[in-house]
Protein backbone atom coordinates (compact mmCIF):
# COMPACT_ATOMS: atom_id res chain seq x y z
CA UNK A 1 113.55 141.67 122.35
CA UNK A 2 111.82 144.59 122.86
CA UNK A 3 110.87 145.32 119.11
CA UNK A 4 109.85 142.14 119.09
CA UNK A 5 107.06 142.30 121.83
CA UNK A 6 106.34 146.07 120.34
CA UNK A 7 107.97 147.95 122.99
CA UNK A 8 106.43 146.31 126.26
CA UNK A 9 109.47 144.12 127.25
CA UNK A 10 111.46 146.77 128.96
CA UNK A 11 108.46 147.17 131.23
CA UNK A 12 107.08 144.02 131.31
CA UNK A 13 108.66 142.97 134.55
CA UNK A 14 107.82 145.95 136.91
CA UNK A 15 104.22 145.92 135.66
CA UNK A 16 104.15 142.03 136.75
CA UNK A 17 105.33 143.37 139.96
CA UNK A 18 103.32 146.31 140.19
CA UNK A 19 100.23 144.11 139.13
CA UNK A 20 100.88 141.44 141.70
CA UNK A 21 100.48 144.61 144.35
CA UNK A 22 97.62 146.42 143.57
CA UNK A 23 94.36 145.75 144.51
CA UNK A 24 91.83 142.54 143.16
CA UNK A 25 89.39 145.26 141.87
CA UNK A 26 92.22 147.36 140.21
CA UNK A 27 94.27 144.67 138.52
CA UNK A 28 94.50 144.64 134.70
CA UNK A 29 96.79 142.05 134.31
CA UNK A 30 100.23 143.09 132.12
CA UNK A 31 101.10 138.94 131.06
CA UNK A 32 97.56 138.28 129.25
CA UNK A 33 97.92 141.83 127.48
CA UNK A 34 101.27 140.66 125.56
CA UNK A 35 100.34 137.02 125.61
CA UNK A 36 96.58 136.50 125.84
CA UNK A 37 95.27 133.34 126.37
CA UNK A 38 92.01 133.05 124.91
CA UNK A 39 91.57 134.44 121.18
CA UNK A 40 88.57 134.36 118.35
CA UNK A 41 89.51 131.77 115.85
CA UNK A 42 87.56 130.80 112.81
CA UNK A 43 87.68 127.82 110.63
CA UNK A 44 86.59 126.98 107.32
CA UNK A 45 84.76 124.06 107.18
CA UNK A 46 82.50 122.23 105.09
CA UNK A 47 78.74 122.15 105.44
CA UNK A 48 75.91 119.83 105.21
CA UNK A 49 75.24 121.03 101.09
CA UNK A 50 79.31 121.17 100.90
CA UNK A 51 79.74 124.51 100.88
CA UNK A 52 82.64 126.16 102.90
CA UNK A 53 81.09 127.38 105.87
CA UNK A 54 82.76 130.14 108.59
CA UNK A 55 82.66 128.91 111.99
CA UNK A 56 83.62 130.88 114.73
CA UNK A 57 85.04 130.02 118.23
CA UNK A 58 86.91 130.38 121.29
CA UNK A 59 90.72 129.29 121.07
CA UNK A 60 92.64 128.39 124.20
CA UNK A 61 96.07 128.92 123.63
CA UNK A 62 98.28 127.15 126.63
CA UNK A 63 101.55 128.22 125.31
CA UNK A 64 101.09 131.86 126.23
CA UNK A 65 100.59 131.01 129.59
CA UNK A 66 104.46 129.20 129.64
CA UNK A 67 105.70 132.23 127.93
CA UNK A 68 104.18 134.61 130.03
CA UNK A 69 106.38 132.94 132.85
CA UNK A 70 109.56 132.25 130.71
CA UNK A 71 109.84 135.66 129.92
CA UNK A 72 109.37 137.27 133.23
CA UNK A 73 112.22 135.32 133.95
CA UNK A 74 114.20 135.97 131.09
CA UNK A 75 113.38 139.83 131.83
CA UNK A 76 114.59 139.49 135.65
CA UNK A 77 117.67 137.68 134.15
CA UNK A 78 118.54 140.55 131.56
CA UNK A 79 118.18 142.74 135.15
CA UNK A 80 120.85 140.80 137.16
CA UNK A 81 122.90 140.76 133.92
CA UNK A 82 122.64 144.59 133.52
CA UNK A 83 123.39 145.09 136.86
CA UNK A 84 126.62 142.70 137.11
CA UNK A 85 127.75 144.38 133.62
CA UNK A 86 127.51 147.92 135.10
CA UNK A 87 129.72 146.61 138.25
CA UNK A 88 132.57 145.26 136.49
CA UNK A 89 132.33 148.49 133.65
CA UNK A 90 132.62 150.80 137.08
CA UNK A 91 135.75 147.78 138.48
CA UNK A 92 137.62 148.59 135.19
CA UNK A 93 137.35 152.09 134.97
CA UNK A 94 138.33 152.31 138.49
CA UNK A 95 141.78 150.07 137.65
CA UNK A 96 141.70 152.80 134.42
CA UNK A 97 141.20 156.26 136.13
CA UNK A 98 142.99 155.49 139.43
CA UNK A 99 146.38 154.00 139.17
CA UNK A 100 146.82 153.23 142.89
CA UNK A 101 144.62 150.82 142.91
CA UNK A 102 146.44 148.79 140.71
CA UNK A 103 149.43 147.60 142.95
CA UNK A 104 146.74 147.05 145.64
CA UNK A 105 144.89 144.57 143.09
CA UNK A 106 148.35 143.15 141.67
CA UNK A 107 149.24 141.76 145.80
CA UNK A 108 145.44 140.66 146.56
CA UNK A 109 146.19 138.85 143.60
CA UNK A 110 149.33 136.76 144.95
CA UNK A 111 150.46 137.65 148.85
CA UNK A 112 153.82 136.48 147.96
CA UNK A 113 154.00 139.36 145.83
CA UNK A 114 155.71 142.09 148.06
CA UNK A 115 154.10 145.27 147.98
CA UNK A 116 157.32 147.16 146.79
CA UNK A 117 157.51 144.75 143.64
CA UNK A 118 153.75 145.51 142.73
CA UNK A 119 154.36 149.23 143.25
CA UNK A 120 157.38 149.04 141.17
CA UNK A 121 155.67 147.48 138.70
CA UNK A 122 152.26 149.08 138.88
CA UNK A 123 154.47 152.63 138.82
CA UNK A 124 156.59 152.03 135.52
CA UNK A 125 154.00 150.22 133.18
CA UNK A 126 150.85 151.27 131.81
CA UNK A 127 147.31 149.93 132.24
CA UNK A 128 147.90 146.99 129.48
CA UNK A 129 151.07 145.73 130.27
CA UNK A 130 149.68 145.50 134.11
CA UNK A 131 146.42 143.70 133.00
CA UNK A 132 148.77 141.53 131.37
CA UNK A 133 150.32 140.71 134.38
CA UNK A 134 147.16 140.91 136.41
CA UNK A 135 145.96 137.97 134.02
CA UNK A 136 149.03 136.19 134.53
CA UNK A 137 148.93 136.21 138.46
CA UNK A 138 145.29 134.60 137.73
CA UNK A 139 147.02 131.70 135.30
CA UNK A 140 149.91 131.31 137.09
CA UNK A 141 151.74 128.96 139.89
CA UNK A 142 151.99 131.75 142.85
CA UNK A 143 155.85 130.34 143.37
CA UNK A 144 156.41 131.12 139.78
CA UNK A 145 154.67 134.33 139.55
CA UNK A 146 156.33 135.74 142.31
CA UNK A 147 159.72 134.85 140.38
CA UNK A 148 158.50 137.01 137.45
CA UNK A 149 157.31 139.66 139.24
CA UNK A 150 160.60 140.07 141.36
CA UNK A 151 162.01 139.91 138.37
CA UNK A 152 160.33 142.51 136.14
CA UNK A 153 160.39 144.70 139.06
CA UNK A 154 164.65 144.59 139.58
CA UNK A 155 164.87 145.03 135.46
CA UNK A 156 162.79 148.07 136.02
CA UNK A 157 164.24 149.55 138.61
CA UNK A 158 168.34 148.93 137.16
CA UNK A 159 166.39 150.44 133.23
CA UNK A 160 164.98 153.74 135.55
CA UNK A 161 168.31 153.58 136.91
CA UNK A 162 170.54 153.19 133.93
CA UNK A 163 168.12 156.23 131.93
CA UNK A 164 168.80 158.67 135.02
């Protein structure tokens, strides 16, 4: 998007708001520089001998004026996107990087999940096999996931216990 508007998109929207700020004398308005609405056209036409004559003129062009508000909002979109995209990116890493977490997220998840089972669990498997689970608690009956999870947890525990 940017390439396409020859670099001014990443700015565009905090020189609209800047714009809308400063001063009536000051103001040199960012929308009509990347979509102007008045241009020089000229047009070919013939004359009274029939030769092609040049004309010149004013142009009004009123679709610039809906883009210049289309993409303002498309630019404050791609800013609450950005923004939501960096929050979950920081969410996952955290659930990466600090593995106590996870049994916290695995029982906020399903409270009839005891917190022994998701510590169990969240203790003996690594980060994919518990965002396996994780996804299942989302899918699942809460009955039924508690089954598995009580499960999994006791086939752990007698595995650790049969290895040692």
């Amino acid at each position: 998007m940017n390439k396409f508007f020859d670099g001014e998109f990443m700015s565009y929207g905090l020189r609209v708001m800047t714009f809308s700020e400063t001063s009536q004398e000051d103001r040199a308005d960012p929308m009509v520089y990347i979509f102007p609405r008045v241009t020089k056209c000229t047009f070919h036409k013939y004359g009274p001998s029939g030769s092609i004559q040049k004309h010149d003129s004013l142009c009004i062009l009123p679709l610039n004026i809906v883009n210049e508000k289309t993409y303002i909002v498309i630019w404050f979109w791609f800013i609450i996107l950005a923004t939501l995209l960096t929050i979950l990116v920081l969410y996952r890493l955290a659930i990466i990087v600090f593995p106590n977490i996870r049994p916290i997220l695995l029982r906020a998840r399903n409270r009839m999940v005891t917190m022994d089972v998701a510590n169990a669990i969240s203790r003996k498997t690594d980060v994919g096999d518990w965002w396996i689970l994780y996804m299942l608690g989302r899918n699942m009956d809460p009955v039924i996931y508690k089954e598995v999870t009580s499960e999994l947890a006791k086939k752990i525990e007698t595995a650790a216990s049969n290895n040692q």
